[in-house]
C-alpha atoms as a PDB file:
ATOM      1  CA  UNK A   1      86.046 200.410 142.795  1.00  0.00           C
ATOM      2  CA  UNK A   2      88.983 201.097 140.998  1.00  0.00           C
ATOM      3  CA  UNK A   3      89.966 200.756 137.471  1.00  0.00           C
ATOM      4  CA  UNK A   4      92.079 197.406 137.900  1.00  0.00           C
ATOM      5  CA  UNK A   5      88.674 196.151 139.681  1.00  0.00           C
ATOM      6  CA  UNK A   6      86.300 197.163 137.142  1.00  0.00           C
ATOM      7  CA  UNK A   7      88.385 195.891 134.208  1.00  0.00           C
ATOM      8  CA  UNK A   8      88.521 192.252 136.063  1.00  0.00           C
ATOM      9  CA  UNK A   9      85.350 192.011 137.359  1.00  0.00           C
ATOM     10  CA  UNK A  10      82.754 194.082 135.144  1.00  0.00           C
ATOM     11  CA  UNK A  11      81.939 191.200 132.442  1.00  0.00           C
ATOM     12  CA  UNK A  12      83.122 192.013 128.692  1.00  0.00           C
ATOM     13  CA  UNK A  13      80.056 190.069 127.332  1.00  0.00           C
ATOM     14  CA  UNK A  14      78.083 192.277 129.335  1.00  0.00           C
ATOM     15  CA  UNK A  15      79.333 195.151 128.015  1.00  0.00           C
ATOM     16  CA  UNK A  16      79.536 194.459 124.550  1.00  0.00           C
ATOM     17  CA  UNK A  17      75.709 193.340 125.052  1.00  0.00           C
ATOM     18  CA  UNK A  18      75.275 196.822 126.020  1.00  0.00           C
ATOM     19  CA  UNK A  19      75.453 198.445 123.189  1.00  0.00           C
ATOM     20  CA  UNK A  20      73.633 195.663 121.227  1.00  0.00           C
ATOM     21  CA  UNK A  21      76.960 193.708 119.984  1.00  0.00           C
ATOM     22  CA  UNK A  22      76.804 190.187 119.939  1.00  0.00           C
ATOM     23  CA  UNK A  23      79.184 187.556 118.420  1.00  0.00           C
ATOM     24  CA  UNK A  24      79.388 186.612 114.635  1.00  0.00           C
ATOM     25  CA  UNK A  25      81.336 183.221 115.602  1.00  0.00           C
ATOM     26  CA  UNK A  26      82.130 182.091 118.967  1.00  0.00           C
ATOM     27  CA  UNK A  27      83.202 179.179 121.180  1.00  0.00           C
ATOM     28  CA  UNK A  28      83.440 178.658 124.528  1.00  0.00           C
ATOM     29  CA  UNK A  29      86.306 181.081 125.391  1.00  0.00           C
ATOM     30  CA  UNK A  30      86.893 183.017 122.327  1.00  0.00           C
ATOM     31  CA  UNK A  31      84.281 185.310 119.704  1.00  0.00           C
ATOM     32  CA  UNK A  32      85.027 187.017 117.158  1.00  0.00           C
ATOM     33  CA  UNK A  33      82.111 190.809 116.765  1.00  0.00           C
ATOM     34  CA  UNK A  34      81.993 193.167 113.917  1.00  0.00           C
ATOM     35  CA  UNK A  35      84.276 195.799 114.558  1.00  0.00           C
ATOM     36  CA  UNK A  36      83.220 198.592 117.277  1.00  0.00           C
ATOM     37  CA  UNK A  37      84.250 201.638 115.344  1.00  0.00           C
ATOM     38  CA  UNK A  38      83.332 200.954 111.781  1.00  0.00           C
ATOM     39  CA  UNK A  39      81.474 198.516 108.854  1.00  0.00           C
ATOM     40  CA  UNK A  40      82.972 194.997 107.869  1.00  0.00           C
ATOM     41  CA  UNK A  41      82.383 192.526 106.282  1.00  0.00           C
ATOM     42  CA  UNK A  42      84.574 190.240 108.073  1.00  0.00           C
ATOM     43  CA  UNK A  43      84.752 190.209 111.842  1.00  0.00           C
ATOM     44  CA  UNK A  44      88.395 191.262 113.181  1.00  0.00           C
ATOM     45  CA  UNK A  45      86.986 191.913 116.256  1.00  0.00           C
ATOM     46  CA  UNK A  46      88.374 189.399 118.760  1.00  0.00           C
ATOM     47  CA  UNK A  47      87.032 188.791 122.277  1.00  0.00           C
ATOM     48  CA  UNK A  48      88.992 186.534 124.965  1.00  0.00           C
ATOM     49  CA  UNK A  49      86.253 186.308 127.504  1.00  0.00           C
ATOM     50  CA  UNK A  50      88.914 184.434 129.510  1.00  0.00           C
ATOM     51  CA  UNK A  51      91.139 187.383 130.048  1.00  0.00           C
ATOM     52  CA  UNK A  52      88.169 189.860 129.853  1.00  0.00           C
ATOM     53  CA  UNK A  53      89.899 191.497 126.897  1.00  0.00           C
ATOM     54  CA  UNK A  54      89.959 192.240 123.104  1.00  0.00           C
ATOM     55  CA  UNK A  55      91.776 193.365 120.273  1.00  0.00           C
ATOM     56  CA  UNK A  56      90.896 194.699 116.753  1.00  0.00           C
ATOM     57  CA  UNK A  57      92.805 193.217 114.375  1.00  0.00           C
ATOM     58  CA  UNK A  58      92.196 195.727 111.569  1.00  0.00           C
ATOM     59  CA  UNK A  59      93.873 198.156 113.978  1.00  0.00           C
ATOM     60  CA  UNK A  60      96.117 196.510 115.753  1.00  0.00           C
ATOM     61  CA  UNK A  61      94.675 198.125 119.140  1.00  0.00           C
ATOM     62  CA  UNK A  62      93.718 196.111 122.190  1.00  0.00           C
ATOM     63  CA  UNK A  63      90.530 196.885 124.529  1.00  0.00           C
ATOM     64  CA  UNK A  64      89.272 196.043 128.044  1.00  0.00           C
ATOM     65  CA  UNK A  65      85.419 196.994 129.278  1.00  0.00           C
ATOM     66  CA  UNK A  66      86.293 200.763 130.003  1.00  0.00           C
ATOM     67  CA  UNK A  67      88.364 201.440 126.521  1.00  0.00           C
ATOM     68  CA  UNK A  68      85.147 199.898 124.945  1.00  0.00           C
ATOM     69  CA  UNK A  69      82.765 202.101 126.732  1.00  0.00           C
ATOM     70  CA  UNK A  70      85.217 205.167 126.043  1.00  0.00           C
ATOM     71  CA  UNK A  71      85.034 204.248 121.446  1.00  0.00           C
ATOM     72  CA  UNK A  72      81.395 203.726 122.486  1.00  0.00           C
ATOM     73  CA  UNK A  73      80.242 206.440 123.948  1.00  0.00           C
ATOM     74  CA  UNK A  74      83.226 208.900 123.061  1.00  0.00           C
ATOM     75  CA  UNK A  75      84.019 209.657 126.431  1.00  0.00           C
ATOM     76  CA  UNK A  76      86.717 210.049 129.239  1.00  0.00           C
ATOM     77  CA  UNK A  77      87.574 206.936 131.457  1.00  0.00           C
ATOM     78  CA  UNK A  78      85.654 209.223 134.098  1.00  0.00           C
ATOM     79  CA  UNK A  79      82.302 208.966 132.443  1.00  0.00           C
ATOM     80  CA  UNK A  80      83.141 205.170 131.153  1.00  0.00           C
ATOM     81  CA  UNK A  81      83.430 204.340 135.101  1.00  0.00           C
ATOM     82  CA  UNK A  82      80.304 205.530 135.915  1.00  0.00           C
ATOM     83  CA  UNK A  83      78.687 204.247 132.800  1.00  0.00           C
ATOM     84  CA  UNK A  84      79.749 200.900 134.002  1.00  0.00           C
ATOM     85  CA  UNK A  85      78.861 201.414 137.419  1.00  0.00           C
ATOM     86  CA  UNK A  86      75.293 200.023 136.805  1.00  0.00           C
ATOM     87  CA  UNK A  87      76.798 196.926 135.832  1.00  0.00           C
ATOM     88  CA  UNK A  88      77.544 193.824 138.106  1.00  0.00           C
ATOM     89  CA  UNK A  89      80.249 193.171 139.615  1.00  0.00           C
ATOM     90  CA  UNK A  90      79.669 189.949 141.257  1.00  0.00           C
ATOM     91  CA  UNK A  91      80.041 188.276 137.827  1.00  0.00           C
ATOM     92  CA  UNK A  92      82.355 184.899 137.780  1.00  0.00           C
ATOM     93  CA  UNK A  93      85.571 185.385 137.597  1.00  0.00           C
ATOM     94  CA  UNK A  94      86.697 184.088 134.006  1.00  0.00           C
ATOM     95  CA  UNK A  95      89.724 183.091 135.444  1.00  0.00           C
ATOM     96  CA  UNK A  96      88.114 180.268 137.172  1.00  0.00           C
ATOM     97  CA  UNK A  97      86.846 179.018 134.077  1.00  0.00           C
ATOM     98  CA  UNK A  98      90.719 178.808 132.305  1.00  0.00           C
ATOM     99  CA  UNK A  99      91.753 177.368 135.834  1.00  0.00           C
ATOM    100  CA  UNK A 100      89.755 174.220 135.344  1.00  0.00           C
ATOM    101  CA  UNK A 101      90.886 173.664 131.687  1.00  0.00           C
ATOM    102  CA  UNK A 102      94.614 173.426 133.223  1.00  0.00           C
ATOM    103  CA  UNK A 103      94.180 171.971 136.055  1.00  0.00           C
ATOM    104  CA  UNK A 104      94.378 168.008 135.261  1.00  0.00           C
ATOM    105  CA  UNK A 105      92.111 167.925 132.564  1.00  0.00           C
ATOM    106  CA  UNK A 106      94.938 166.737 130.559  1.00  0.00           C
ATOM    107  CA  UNK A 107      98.216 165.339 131.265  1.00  0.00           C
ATOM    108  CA  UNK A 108     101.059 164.496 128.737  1.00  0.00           C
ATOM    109  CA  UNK A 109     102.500 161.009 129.330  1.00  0.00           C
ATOM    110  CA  UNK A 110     105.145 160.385 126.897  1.00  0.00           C
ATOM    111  CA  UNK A 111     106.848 162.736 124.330  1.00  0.00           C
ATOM    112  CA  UNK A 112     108.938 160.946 121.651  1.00  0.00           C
ATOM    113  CA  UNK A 113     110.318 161.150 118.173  1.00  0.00           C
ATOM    114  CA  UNK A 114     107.309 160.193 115.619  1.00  0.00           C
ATOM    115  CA  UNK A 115     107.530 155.980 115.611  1.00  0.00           C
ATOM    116  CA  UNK A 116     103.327 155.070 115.550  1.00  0.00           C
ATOM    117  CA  UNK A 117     102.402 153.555 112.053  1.00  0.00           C
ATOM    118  CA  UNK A 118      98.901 155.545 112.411  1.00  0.00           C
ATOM    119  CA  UNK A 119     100.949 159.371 112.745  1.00  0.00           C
ATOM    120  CA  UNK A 120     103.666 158.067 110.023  1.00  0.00           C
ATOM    121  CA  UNK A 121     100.770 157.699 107.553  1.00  0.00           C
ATOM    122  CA  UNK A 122      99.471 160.686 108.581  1.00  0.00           C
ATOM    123  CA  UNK A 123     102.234 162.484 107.714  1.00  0.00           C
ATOM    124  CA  UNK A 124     102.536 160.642 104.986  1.00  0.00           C
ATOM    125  CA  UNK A 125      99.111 161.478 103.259  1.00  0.00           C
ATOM    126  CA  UNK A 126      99.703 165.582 104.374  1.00  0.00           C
ATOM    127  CA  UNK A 127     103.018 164.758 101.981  1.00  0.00           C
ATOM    128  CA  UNK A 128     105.085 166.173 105.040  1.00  0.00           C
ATOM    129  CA  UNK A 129     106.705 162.754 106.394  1.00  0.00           C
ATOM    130  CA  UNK A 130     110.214 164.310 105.514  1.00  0.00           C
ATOM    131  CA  UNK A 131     110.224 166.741 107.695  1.00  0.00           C
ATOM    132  CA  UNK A 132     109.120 164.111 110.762  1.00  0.00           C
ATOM    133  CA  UNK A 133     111.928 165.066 112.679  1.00  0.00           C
ATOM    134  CA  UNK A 134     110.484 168.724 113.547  1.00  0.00           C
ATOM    135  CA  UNK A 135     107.506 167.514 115.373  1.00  0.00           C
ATOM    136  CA  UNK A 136     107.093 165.125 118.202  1.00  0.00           C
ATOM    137  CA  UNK A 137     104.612 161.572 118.965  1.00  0.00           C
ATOM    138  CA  UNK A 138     102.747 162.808 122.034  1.00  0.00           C
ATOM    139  CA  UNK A 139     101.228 160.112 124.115  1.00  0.00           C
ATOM    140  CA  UNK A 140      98.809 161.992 126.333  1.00  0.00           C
ATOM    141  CA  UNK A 141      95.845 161.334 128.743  1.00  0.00           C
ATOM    142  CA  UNK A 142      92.604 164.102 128.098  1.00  0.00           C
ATOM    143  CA  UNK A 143      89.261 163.992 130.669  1.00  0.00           C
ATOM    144  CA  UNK A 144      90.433 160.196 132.217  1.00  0.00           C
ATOM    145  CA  UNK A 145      91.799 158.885 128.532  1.00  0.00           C
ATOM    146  CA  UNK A 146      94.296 157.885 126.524  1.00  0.00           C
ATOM    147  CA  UNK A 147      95.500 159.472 123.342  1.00  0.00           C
ATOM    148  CA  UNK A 148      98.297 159.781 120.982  1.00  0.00           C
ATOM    149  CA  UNK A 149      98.880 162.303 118.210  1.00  0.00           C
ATOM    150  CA  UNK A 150     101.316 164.550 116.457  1.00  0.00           C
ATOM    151  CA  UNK A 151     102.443 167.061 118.711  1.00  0.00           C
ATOM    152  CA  UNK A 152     104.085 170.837 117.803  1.00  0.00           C
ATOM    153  CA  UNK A 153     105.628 173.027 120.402  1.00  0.00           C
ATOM    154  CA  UNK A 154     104.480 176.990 121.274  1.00  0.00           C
ATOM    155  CA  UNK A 155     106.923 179.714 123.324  1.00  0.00           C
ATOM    156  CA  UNK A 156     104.997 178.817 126.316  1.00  0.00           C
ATOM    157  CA  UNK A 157     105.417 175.117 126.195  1.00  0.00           C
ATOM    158  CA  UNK A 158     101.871 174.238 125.233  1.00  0.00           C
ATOM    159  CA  UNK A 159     101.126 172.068 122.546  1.00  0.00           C
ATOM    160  CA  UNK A 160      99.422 172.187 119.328  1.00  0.00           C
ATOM    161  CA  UNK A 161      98.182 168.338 118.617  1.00  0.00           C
ATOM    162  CA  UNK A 162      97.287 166.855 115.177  1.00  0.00           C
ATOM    163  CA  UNK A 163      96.326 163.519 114.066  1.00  0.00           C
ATOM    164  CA  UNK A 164      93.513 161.888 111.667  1.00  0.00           C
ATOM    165  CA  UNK A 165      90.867 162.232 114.398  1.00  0.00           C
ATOM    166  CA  UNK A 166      91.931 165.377 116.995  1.00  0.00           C
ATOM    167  CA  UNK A 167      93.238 169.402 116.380  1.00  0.00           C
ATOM    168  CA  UNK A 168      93.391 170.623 120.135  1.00  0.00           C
ATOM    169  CA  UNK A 169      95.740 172.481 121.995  1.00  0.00           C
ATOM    170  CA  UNK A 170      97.046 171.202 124.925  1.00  0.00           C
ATOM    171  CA  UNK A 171      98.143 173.888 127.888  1.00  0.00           C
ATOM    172  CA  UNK A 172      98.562 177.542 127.184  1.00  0.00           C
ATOM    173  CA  UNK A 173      98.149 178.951 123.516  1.00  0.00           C
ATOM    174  CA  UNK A 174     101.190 180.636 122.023  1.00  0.00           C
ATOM    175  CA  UNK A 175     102.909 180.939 118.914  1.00  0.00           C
ATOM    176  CA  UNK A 176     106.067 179.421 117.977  1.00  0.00           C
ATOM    177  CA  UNK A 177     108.854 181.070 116.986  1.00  0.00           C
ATOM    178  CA  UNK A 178     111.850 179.526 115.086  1.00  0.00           C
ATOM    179  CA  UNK A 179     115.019 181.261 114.882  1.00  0.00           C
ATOM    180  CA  UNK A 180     118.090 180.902 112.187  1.00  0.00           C
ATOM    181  CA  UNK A 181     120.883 181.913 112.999  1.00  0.00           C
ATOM    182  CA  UNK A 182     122.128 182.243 109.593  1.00  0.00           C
ATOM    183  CA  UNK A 183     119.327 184.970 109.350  1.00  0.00           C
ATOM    184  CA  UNK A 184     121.692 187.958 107.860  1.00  0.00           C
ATOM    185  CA  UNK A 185     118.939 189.286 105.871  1.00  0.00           C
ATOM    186  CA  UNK A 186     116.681 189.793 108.924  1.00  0.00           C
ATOM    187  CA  UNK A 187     112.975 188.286 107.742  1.00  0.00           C
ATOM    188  CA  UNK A 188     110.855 186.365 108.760  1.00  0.00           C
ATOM    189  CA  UNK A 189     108.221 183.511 107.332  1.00  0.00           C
ATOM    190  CA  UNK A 190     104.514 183.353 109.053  1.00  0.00           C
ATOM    191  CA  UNK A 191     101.856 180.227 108.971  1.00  0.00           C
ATOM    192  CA  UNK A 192      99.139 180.030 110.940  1.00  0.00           C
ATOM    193  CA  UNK A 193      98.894 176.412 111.100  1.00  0.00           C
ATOM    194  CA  UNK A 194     102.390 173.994 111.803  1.00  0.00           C
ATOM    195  CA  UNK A 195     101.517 171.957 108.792  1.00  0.00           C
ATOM    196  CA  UNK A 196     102.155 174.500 106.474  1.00  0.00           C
ATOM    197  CA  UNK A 197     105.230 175.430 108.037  1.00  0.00           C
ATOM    198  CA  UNK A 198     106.519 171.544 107.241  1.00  0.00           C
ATOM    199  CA  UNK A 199     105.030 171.991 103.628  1.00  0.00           C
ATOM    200  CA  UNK A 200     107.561 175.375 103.448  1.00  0.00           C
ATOM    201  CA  UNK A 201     109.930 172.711 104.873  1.00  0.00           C
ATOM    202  CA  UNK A 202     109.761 170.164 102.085  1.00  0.00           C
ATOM    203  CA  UNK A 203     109.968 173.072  99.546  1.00  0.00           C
ATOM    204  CA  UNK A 204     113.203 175.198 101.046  1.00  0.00           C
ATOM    205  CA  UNK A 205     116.239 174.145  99.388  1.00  0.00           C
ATOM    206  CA  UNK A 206     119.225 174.084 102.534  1.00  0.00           C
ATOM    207  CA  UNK A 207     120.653 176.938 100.500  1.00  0.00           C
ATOM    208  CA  UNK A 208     117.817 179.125 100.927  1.00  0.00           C
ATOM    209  CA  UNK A 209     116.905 178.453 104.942  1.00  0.00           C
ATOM    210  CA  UNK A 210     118.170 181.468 106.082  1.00  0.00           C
ATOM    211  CA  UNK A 211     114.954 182.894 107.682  1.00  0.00           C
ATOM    212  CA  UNK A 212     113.391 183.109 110.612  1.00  0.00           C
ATOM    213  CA  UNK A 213     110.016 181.649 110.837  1.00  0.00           C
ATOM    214  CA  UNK A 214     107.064 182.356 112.810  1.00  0.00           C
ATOM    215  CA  UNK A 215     103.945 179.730 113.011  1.00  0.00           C
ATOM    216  CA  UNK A 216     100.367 181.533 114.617  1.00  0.00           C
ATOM    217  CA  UNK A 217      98.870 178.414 115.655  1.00  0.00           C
ATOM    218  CA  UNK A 218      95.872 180.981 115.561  1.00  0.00           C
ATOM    219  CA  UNK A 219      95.220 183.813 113.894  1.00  0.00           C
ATOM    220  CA  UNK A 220      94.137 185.261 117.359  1.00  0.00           C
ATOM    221  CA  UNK A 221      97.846 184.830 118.458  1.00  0.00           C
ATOM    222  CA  UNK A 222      99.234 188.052 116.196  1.00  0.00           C
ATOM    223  CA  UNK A 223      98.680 190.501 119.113  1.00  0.00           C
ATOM    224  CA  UNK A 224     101.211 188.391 120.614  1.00  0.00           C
ATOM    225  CA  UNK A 225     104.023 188.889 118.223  1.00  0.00           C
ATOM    226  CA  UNK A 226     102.901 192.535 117.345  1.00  0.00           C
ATOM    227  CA  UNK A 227     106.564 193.742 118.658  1.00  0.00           C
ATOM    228  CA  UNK A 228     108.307 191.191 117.451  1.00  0.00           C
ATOM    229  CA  UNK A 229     107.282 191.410 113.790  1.00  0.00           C
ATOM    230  CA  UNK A 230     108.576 195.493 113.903  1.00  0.00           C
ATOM    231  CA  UNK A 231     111.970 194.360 114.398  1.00  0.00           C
ATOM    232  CA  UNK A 232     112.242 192.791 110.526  1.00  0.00           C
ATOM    233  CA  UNK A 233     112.936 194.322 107.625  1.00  0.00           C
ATOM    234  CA  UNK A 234     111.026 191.299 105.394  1.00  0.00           C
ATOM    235  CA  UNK A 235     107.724 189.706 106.040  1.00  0.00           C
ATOM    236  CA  UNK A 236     106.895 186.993 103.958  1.00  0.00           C
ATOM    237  CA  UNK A 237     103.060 185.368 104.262  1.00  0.00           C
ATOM    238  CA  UNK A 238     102.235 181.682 103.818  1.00  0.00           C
ATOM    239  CA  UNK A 239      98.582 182.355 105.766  1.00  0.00           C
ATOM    240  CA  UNK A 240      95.410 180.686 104.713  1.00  0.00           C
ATOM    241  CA  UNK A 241      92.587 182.049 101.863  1.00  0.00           C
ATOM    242  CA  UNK A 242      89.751 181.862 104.129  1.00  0.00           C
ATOM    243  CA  UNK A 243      88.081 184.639 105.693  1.00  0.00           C
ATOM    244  CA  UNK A 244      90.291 184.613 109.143  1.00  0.00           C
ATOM    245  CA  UNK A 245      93.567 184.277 106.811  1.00  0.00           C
ATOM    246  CA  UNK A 246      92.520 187.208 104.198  1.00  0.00           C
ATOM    247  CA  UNK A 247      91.634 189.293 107.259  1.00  0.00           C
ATOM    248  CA  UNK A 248      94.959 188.931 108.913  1.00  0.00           C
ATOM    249  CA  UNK A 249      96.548 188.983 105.682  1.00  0.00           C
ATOM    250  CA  UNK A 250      95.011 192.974 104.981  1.00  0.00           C
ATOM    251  CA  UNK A 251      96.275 193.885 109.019  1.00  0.00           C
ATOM    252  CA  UNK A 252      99.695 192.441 108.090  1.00  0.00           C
ATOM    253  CA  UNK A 253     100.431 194.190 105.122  1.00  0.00           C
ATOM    254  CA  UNK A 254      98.442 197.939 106.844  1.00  0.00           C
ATOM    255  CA  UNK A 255     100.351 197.678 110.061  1.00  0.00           C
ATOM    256  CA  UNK A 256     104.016 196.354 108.667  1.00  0.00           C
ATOM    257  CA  UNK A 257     106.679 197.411 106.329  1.00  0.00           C
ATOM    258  CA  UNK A 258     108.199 195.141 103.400  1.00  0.00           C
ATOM    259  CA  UNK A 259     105.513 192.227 103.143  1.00  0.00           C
ATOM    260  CA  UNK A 260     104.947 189.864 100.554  1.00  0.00           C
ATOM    261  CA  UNK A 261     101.578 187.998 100.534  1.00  0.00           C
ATOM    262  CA  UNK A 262     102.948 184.581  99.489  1.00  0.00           C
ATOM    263  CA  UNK A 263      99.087 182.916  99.169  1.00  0.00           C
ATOM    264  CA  UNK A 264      99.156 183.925  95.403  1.00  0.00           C
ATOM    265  CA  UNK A 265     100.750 180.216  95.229  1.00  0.00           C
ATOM    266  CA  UNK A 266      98.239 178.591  96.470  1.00  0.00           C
ATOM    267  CA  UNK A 267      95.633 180.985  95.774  1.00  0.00           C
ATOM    268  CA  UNK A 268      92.840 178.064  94.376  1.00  0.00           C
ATOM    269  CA  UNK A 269      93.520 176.026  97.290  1.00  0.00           C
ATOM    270  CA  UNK A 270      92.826 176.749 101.123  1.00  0.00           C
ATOM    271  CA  UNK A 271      96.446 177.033 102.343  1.00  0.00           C
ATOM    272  CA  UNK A 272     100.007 175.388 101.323  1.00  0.00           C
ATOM    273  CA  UNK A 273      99.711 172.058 102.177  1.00  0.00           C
ATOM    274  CA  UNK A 274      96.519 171.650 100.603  1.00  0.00           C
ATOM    275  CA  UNK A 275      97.938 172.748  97.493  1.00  0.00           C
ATOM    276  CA  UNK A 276     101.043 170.717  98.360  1.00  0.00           C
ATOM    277  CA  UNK A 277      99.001 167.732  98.429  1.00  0.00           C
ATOM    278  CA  UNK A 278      97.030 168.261  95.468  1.00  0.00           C
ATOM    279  CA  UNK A 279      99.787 169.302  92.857  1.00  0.00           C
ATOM    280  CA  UNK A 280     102.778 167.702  93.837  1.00  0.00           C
END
């Protein structure tokens, strides 16, 4: 079995198991593990069981089964192969299991400019209502019912939706990037979360909007835009104060040049909005 073989079909879980790692947080998809090649306190560690892949965040390097075995056991991909040859490789195919998510589980029905009295107040109580026109009513039908919420674009057309009672992602996870073409100065603004990124909105004077900006919708997404974020001179961070957001925050400023860590704002208070909310 060749390499592209073994990296599909030799289970990541498995692997990690292996050499006694287990999650620290985890859902059905996605875990976060200590990191494999020294102490933390915070897991940056992050496992997509779906792909059968991983990247370290506090390194910025990404991992499939044999790389692990090869930081593991300090060895060539030689000795990884046959280390893993003991393993099996009749597994299920993740694949399948990210197959069934897409396939009709969901379907949107209606997109639309926001209009429901229930998403207005919404908005409304997140103090963001101004900036309505920047996000979309999605009317949308999940597992054989009927839903509505706020909905918020990624690059590959999934959706990110919001109301009082639902935070889910509809289709493929992404980030979305926004950019200005008035952007002479070449940086660009990161949130993880869309709501923040219509607080930064409200408090951008028209004179100022002259960056680019860049929401996560993750913190799991920054391998994605790991390029992309080399290619400005300015970074400026509007990322949570929890434990995912500090973590990110400490890769950010390691692996990139010219960033400001914005959170010193809102540094009593678990992102921007929430201090938007609570002080203006």
């Amino acid at each position: 079995m060749n390499c592209k073989e073994v990296k599909e079909k030799v289970n990541i879980r498995t692997v990690l198991e292996s050499f006694s790692l287990f999650p620290v947080k985890e859902n059905r998809k996605t875990a976060f593990y200590f990191a494999l090649d020294r102490e933390e306190k915070i897991p940056s560690f992050s496992v997509d069981f779906v792909k059968n892949k991983a990247f370290d965040f506090g390194t910025g390097k990404s991992y499939d089964v044999i790389s692990i075995v090869q930081q593991m056991n300090r060895c060539s991909v030689s000795d990884a192969l046959k280390y893993l040859e003991k393993f099996d490789f009749s597994v299920q195919n993740n694949t399948q299991i990210e197959d069934v998510d897409k396939v009709k589980s969901y379907q949107i029905i209606k997109v639309n400019q926001i209009q429901h009295p229930a998403l207005i107040q919404y908005l409304k109580s997140r103090k963001v209502c101004v900036q309505k026109d920047l996000v979309k009513e999605i009317e949308y039908r999940l597992n054989g019912k009927k839903y509505f919420g706020i909905g918020f674009f990624n690059n590959s057309g999934g959706v990110e939706i919001r109301s009082k009672y639902s935070k889910i992602c509809l289709g493929k996870k992404d980030v979305t990037l926004m950019k200005n073409d008035l952007n002479s100065s070449n940086e660009i603004v990161v949130f993880e979360g869309f709501f923040d990124y219509l607080t930064f909105k409200n408090l951008e004077s028209a004179e100022s909007s002259i960056s680019d900006c860049l929401v996560l919708n993750s913190t799991a997404m920054l391998f994605k835009v790991d390029d992309k974020l080399r290619e400005y001179d300015k970074i400026s961070l509007f990322l949570d104060n929890d434990d995912n957001g500090i973590t990110i925050k400490q890769v950010i400023r390691k692996n990139y040049k010219n960033v400001e860590d914005c959170s010193l704002l809102y540094k009593d208070f678990k992102d921007l909005n929430e201090w938007f909310c609570a002080t203006k």
